[in-house]
N, C-alpha and C. Protein backbone atom coordinates (compact mmCIF):
# COMPACT_ATOMS: atom_id res chain seq x y z
N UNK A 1 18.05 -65.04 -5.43
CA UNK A 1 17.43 -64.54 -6.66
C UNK A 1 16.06 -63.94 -6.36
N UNK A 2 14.99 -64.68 -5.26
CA UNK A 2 13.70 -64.47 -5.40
C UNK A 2 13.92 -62.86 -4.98
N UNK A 3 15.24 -63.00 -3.66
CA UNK A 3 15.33 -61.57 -2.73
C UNK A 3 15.21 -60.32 -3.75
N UNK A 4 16.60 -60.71 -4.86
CA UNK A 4 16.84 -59.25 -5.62
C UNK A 4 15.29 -59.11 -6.37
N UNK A 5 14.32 -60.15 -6.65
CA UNK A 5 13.24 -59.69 -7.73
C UNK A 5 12.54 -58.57 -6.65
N UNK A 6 12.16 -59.47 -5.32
CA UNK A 6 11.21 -58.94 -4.36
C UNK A 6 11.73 -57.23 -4.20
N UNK A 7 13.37 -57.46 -4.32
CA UNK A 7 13.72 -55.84 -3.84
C UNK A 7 13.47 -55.28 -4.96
N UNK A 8 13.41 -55.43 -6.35
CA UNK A 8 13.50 -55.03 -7.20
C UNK A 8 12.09 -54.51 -7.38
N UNK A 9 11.33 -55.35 -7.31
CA UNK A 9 9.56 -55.17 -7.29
C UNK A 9 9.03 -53.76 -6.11
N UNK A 10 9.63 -54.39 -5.15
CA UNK A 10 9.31 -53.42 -3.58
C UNK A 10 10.17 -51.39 -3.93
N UNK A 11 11.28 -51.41 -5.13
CA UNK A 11 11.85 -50.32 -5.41
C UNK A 11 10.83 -49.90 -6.92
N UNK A 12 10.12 -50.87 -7.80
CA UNK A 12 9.16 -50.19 -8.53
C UNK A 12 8.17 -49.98 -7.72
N UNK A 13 7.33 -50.29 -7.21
CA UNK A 13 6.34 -50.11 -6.11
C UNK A 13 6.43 -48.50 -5.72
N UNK A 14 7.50 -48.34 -4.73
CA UNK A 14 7.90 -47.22 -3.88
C UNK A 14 7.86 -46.24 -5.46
N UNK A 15 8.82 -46.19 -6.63
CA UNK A 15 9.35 -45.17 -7.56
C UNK A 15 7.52 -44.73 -8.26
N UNK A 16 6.82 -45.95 -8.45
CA UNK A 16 5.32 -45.67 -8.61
C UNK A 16 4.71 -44.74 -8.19
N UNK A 17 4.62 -45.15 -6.68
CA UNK A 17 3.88 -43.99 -5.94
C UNK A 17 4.23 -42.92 -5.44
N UNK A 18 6.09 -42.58 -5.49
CA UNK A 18 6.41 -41.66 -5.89
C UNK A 18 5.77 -40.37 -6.66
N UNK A 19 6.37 -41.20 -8.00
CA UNK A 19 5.72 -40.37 -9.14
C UNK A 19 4.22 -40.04 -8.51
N UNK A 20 3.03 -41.17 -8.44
CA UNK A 20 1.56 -40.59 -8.28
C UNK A 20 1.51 -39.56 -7.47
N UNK A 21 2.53 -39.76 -6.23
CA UNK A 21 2.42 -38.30 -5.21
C UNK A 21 2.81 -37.21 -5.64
N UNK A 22 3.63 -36.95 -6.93
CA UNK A 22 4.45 -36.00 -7.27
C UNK A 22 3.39 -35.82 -8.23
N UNK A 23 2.72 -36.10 -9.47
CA UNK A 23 1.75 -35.82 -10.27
C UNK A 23 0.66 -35.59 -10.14
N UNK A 24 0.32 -35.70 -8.36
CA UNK A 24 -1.13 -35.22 -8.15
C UNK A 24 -1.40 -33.81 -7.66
N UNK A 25 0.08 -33.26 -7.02
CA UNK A 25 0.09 -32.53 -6.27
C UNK A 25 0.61 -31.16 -7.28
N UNK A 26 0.94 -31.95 -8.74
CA UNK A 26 1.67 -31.33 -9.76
C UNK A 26 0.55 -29.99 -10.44
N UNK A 27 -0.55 -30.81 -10.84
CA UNK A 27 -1.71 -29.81 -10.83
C UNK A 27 -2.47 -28.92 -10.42
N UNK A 28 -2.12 -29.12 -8.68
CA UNK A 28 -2.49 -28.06 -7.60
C UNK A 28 -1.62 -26.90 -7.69
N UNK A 29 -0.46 -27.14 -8.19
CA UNK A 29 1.00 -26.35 -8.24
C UNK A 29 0.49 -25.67 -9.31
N UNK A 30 0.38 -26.04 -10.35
CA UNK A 30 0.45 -25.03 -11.93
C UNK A 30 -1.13 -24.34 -11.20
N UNK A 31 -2.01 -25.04 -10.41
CA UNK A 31 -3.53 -24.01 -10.47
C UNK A 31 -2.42 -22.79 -9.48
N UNK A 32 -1.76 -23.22 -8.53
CA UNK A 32 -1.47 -21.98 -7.37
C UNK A 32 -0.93 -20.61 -8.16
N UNK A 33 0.47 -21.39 -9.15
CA UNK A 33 0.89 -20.38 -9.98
C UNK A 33 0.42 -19.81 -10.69
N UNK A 34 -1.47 -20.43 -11.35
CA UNK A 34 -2.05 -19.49 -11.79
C UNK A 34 -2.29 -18.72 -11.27
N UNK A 35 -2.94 -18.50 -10.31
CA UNK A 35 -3.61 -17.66 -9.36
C UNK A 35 -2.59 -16.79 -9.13
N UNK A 36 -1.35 -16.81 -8.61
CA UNK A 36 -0.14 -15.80 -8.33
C UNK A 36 0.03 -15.03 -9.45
N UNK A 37 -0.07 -15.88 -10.35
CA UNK A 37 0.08 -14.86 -11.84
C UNK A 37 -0.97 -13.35 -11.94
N UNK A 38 -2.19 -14.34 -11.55
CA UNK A 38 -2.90 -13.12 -11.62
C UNK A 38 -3.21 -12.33 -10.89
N UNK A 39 -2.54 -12.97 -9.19
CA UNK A 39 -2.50 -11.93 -7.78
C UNK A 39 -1.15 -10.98 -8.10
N UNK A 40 -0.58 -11.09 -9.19
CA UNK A 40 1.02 -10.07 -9.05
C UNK A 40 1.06 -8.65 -9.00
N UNK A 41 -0.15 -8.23 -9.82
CA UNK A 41 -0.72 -6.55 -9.49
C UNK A 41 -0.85 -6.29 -7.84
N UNK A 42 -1.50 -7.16 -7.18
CA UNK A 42 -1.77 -7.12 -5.90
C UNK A 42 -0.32 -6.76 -5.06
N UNK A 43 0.11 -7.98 -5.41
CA UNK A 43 1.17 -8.32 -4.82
C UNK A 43 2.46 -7.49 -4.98
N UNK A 44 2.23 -7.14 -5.80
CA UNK A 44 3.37 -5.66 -5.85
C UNK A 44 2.68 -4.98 -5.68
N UNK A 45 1.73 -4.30 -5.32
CA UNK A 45 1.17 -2.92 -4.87
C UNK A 45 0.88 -3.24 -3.55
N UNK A 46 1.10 -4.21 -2.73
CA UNK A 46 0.90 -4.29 -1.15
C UNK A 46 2.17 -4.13 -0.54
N UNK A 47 3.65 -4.54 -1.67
CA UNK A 47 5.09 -4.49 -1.34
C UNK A 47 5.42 -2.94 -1.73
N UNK A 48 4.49 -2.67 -2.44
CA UNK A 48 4.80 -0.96 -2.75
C UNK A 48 4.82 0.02 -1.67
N UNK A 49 3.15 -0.38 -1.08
CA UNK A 49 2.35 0.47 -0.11
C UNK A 49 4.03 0.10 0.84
N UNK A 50 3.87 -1.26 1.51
CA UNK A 50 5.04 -1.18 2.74
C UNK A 50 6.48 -0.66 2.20
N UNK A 51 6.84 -0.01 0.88
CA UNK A 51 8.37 0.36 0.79
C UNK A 51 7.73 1.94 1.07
N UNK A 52 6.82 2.43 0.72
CA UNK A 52 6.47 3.85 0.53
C UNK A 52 6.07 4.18 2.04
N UNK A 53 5.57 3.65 3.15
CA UNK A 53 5.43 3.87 4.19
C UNK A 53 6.50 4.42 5.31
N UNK A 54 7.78 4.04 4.96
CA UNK A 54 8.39 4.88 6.15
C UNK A 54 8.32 6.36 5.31
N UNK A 55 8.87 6.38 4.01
CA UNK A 55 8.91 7.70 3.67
C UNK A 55 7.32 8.69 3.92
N UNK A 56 6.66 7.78 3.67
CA UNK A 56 5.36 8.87 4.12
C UNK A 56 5.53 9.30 5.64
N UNK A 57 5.82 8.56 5.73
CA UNK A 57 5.71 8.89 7.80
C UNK A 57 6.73 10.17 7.84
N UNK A 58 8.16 9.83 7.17
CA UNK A 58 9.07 10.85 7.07
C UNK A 58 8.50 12.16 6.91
N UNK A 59 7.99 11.77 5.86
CA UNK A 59 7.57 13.24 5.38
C UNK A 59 6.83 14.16 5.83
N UNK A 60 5.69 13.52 6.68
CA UNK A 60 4.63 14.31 7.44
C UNK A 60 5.66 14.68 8.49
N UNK A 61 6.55 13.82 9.38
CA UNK A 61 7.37 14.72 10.16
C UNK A 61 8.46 15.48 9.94
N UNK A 62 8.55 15.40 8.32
CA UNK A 62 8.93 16.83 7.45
C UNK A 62 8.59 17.96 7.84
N UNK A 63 6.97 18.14 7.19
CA UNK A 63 6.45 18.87 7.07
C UNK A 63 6.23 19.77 8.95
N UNK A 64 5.91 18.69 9.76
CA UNK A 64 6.05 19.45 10.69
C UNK A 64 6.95 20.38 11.57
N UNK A 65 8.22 19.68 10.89
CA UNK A 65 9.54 20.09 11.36
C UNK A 65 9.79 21.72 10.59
N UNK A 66 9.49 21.40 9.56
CA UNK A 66 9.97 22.62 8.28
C UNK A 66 8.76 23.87 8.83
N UNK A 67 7.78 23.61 9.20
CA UNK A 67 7.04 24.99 9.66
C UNK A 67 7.64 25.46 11.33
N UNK A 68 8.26 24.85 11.86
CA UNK A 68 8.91 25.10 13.22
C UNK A 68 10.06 25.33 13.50
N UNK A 69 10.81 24.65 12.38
CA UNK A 69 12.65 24.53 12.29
C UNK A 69 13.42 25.24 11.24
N UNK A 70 12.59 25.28 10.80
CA UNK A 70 13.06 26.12 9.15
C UNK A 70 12.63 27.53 9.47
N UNK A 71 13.46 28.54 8.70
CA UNK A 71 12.79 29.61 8.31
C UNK A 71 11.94 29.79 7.77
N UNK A 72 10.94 30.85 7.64
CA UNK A 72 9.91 30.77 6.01
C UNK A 72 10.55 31.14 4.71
N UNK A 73 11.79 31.72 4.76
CA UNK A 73 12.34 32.08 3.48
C UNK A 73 13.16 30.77 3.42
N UNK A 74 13.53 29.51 3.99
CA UNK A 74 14.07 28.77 3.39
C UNK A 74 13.40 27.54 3.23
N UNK A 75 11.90 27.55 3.45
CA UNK A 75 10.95 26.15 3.51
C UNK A 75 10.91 25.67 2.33
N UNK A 76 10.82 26.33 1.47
CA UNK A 76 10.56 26.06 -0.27
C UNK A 76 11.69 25.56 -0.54
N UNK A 77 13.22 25.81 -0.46
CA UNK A 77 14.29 25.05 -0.79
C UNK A 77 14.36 23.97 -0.28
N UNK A 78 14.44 23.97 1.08
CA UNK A 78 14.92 23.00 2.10
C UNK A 78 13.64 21.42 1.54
N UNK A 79 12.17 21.73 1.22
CA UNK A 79 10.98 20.90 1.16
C UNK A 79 11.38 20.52 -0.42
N UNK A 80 12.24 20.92 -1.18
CA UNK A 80 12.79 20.40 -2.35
C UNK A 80 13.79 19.26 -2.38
N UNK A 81 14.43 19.53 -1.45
CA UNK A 81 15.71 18.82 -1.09
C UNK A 81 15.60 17.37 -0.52
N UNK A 82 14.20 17.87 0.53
CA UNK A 82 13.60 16.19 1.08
C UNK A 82 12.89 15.53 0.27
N UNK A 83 12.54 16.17 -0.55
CA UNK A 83 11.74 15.65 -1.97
C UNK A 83 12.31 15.07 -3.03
N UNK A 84 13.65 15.51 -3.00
CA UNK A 84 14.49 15.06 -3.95
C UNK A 84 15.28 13.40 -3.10
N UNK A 85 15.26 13.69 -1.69
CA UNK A 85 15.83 12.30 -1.40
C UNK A 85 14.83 11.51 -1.18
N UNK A 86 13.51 11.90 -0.67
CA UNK A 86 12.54 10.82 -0.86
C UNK A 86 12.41 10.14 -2.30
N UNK A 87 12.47 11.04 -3.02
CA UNK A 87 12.28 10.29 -4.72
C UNK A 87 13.48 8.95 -4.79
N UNK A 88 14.42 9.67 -4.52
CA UNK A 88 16.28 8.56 -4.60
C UNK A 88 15.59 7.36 -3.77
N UNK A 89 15.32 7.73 -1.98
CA UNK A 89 14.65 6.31 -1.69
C UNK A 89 13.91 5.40 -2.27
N UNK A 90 12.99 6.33 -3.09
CA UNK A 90 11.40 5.11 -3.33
C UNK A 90 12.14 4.45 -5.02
N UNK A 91 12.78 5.41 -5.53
CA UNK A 91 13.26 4.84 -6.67
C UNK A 91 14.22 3.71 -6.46
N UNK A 92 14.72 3.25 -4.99
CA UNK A 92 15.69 2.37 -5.30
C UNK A 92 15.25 1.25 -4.36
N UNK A 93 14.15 1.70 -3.45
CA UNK A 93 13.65 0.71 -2.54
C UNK A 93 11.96 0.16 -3.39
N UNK A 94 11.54 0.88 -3.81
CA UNK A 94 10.29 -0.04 -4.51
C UNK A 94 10.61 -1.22 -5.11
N UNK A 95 11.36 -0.94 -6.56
CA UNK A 95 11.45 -1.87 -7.20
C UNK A 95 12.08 -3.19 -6.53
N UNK A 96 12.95 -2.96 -5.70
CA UNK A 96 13.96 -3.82 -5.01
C UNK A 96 12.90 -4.70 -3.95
N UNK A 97 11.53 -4.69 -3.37
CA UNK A 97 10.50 -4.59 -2.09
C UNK A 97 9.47 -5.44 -3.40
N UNK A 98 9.31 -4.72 -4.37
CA UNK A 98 8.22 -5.85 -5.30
C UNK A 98 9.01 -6.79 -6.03
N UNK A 99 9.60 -6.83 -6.71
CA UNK A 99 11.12 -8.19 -7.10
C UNK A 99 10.38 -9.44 -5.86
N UNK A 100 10.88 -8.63 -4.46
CA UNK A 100 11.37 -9.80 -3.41
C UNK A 100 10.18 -10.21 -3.09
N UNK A 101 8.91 -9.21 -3.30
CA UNK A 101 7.58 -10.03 -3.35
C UNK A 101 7.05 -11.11 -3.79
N UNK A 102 7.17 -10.83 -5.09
CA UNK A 102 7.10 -11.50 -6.38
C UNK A 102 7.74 -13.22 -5.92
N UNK A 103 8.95 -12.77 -5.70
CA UNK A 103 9.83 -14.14 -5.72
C UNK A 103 9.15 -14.87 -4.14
N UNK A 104 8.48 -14.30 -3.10
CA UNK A 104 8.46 -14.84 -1.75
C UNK A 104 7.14 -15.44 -2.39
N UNK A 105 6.71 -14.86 -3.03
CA UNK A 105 5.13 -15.31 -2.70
C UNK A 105 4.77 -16.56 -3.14
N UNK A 106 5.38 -17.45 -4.12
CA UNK A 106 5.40 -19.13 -4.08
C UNK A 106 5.38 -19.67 -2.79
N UNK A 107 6.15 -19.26 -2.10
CA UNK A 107 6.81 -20.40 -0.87
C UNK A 107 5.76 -19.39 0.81
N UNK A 108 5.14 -18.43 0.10
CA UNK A 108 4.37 -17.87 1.31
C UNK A 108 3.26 -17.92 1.16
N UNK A 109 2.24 -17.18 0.26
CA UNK A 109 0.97 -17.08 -0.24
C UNK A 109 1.08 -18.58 -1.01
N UNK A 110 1.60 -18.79 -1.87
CA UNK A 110 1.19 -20.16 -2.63
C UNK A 110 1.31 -21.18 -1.94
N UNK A 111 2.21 -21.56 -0.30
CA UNK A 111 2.11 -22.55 0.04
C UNK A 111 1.23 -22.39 1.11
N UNK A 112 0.31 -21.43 1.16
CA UNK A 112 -1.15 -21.67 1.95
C UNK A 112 -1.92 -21.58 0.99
N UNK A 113 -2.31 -21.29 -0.08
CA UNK A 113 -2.83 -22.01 -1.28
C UNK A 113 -3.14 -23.11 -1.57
N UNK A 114 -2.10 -24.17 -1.19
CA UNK A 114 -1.92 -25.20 -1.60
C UNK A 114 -2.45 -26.17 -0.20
N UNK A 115 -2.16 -25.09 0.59
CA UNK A 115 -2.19 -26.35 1.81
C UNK A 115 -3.79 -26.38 2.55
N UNK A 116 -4.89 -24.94 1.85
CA UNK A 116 -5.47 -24.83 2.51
C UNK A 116 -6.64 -24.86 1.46
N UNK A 117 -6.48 -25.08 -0.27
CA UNK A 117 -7.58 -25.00 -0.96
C UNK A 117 -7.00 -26.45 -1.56
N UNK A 118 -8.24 -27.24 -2.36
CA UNK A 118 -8.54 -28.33 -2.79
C UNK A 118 -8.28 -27.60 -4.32
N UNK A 119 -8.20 -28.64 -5.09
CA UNK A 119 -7.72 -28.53 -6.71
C UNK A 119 -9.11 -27.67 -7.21
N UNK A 120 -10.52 -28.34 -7.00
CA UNK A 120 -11.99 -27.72 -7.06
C UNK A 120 -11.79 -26.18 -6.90
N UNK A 121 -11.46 -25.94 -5.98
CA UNK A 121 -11.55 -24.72 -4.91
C UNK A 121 -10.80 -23.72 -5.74
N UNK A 122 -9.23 -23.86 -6.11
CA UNK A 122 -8.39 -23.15 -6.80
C UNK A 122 -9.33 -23.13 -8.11
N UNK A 123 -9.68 -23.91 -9.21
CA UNK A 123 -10.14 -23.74 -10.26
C UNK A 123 -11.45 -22.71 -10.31
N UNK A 124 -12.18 -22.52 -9.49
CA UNK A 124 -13.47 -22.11 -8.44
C UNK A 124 -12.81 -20.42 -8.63
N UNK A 125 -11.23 -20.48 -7.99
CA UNK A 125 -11.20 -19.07 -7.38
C UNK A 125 -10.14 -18.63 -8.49
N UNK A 126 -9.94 -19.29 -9.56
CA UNK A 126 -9.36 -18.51 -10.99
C UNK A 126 -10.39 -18.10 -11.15
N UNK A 127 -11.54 -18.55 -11.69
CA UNK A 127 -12.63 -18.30 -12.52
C UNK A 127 -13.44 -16.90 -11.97
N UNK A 128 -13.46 -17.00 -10.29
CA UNK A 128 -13.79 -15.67 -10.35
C UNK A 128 -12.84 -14.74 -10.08
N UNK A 129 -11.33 -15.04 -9.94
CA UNK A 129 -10.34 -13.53 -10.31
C UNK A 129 -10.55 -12.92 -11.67
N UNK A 130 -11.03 -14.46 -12.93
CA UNK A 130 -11.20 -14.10 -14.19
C UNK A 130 -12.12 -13.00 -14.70
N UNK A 131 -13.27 -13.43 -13.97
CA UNK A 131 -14.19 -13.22 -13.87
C UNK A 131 -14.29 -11.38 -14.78
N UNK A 132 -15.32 -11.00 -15.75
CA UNK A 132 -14.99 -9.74 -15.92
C UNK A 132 -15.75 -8.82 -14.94
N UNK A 133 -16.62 -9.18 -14.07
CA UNK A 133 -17.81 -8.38 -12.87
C UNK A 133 -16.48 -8.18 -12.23
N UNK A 134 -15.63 -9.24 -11.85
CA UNK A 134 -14.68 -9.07 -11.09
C UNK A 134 -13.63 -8.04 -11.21
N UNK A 135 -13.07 -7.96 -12.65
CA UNK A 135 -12.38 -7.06 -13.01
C UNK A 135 -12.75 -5.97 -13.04
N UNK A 136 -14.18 -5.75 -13.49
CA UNK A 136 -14.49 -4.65 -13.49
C UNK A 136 -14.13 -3.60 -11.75
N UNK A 137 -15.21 -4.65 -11.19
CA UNK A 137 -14.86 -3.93 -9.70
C UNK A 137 -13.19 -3.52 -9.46
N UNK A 138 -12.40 -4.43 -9.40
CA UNK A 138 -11.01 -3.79 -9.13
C UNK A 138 -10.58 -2.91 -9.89
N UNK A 139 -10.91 -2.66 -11.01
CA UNK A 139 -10.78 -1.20 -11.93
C UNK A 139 -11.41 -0.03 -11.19
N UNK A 140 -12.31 -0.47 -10.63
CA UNK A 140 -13.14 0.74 -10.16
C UNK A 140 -12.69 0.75 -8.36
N UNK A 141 -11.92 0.37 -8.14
CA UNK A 141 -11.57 0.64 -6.80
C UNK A 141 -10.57 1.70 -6.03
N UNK A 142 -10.30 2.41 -7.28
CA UNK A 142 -9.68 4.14 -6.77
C UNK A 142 -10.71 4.82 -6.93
N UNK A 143 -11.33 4.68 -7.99
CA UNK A 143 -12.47 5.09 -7.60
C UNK A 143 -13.30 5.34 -6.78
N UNK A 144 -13.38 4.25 -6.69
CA UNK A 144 -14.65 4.14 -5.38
C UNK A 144 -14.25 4.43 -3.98
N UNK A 145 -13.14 4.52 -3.85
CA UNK A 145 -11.72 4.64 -2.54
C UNK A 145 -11.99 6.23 -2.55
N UNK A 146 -11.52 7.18 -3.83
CA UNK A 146 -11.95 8.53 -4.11
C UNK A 146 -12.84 9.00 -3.98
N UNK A 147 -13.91 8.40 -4.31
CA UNK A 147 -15.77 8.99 -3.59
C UNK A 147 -15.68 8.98 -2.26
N UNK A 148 -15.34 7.80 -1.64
CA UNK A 148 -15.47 7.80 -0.03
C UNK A 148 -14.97 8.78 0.26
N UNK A 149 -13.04 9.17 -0.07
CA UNK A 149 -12.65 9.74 1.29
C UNK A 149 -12.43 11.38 0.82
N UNK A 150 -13.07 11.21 -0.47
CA UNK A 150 -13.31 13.23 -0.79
C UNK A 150 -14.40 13.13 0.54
N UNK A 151 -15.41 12.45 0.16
CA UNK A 151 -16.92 12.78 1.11
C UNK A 151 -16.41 12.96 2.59
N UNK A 152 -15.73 11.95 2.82
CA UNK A 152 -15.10 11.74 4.31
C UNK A 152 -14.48 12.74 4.51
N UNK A 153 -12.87 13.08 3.82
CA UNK A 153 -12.55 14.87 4.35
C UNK A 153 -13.59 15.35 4.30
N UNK A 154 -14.72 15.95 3.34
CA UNK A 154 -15.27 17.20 3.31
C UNK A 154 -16.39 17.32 4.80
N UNK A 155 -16.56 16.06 5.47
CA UNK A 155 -17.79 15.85 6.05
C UNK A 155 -16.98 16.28 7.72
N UNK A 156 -15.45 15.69 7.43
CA UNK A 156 -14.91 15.76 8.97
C UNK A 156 -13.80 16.60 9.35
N UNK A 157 -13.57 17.19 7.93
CA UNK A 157 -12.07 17.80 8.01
C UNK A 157 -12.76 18.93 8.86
N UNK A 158 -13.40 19.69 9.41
CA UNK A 158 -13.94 20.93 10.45
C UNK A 158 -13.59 20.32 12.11
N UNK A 159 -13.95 19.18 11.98
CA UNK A 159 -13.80 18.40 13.14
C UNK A 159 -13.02 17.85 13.45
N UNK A 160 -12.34 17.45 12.62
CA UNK A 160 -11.05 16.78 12.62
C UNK A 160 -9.63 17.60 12.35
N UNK A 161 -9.41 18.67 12.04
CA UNK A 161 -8.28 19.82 11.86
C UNK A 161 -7.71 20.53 13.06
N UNK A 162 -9.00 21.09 14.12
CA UNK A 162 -8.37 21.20 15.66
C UNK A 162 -8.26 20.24 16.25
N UNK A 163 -8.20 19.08 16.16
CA UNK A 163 -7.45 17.87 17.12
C UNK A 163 -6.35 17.72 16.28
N UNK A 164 -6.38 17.67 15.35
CA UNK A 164 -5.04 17.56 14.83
C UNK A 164 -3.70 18.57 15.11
N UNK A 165 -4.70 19.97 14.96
CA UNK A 165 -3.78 21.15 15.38
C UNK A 165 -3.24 20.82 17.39
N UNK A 166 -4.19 20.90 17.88
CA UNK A 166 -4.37 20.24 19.64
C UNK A 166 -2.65 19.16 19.65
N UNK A 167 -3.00 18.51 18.74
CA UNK A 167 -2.21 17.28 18.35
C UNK A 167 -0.82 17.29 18.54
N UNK A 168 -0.65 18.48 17.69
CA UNK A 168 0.55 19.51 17.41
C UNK A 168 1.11 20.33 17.97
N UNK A 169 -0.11 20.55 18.75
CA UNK A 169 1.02 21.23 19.72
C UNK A 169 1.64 20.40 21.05
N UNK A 170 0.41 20.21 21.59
CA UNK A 170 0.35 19.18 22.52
C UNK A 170 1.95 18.01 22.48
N UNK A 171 2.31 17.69 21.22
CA UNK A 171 3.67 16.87 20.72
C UNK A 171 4.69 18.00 21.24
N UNK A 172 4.43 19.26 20.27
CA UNK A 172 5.29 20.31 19.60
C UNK A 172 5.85 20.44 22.03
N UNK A 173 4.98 20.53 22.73
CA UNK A 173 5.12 21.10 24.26
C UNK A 173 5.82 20.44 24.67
N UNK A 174 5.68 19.17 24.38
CA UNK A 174 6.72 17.94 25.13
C UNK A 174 8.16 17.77 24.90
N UNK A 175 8.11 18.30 23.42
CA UNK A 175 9.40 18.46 22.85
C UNK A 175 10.09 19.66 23.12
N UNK A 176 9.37 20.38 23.29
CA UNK A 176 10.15 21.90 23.93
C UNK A 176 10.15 23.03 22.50
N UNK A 177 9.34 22.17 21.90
CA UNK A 177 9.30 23.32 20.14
C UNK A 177 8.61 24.41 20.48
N UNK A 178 8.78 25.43 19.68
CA UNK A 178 7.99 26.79 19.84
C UNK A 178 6.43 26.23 19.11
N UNK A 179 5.75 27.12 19.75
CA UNK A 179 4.41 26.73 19.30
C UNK A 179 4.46 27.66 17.82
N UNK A 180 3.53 26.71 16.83
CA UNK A 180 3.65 27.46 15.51
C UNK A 180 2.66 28.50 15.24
N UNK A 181 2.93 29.47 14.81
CA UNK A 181 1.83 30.78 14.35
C UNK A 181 0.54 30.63 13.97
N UNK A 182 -0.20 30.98 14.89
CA UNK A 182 -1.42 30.95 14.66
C UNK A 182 -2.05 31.56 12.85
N UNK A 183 -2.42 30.80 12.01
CA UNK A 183 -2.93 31.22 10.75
C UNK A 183 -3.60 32.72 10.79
N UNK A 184 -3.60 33.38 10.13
CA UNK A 184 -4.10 34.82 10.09
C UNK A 184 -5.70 34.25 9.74
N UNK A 185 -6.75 34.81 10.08
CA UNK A 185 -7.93 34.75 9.95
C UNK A 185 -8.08 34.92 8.23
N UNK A 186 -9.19 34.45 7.88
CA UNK A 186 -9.70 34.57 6.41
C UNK A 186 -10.28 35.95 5.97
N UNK A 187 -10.93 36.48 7.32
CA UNK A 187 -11.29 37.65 6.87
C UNK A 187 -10.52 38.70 6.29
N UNK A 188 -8.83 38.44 7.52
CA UNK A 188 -8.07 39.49 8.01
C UNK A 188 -7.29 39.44 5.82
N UNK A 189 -7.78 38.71 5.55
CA UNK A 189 -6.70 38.65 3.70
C UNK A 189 -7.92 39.25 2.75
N UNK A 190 -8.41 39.02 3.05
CA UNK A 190 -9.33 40.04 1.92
C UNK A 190 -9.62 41.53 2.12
N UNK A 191 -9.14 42.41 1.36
CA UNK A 191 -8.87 43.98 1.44
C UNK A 191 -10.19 44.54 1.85
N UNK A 192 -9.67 45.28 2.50
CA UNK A 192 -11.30 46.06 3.11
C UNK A 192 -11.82 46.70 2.22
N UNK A 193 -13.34 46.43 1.72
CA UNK A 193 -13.83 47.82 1.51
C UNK A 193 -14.17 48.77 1.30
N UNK A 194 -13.89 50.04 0.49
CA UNK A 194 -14.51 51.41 0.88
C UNK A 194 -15.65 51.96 1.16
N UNK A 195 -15.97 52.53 2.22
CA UNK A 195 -17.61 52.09 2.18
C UNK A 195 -18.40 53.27 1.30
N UNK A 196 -19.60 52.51 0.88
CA UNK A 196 -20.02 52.94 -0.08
C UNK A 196 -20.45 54.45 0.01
N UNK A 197 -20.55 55.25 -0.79
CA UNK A 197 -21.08 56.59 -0.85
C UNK A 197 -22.59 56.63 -1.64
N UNK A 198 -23.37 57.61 -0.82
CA UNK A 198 -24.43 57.56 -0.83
C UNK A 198 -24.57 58.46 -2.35
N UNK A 199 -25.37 58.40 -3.55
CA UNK A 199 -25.34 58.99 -4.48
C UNK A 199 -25.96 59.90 -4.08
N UNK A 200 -25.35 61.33 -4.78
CA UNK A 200 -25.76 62.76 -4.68
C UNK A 200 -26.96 62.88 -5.44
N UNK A 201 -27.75 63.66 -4.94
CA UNK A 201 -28.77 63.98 -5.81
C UNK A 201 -28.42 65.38 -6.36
């Protein structure tokens, strides 16, 4: 008899601290899922950037292909056509790339959340995602992304356009491509001219 009380006692005991382990850790959980809630903009626009990345890559070696491989009377069709299947890709691979974000990020981002911030810490780092200084700034971060890198092309694109061209060909030689047509000068497009006549007296 004493045995079954003792086991009986020793199985509330254990179901006790159960529960306490499960209810302490319960509150760290609802702070993580806050925080995910309000990292989900993030978090689908970082699963965006990586679904949209091979097609960007594609495309620039589109573009290089279509001034070398293409005719000029058929670049405009043909640069429609890759445009039209890049769209089919991103339309069926985005949404499908942020979904699986969304759903990973409990058991990836939230369980270093959990394992690496204190209950303090999470409540700490709602308050300043809440934060409106905070919001504000991430509103303003195309922004501010847009000031930089207008300034940045305008400051390097002179310097940076013949290495790129260098770039191009330098690839274009290895591959055995024809080198592409040198651009007609700026001067050579604006009509000459007539030179002026001296008024008769």
């Amino acid at each position: 008899m004493k045995k079954w009380v003792w086991v009986s006692l020793l199985a509330l005991a254990t179901t006790a601290q159960a529960q306490v382990q499960t209810l302490a850790p319960a509150t760290k959980k609802e702070l993580v899922t806050k925080v995910l809630q309000l990292q989900q903009p993030a978090i689908e626009q970082a699963a965006q950037s990586l679904a949209e990345q091979p097609a960007a890559q594609m495309m620039q070696q589109a573009g290089m292909a279509l001034q070398t491989r293409v005719p000029p009377e058929k670049r405009e069709a043909v640069a429609k056509e890759i445009q039209s299947e890049v769209k089919k890709y991103l339309d069926q691979a985005v949404p499908l790339v942020r979904e699986r974000a969304v759903k990973l990020a409990p058991t990836t981002i939230g369980a270093l959340l959990e394992e690496k911030f204190t209950e303090a810490e999470l409540k700490q780092l709602i308050g300043i995602i809440e934060s409106p200084v905070n919001r504000k700034f991430l509103q303003m971060g195309n922004e501010m992304q847009k000031s930089l890198l207008d300034k940045l092309v305008a400051e390097t694109q002179g310097t940076v356009e013949p290495k790129v061209r260098a770039l191009e060909l330098a690839i274009g030689k290895q591959l055995g491509l024809p080198a592409p047509a040198a651009p007609a000068p700026a001067a050579s497009k604006a009509p000459a001219k007539p030179p002026v006549k001296a008024a008769s007296k």
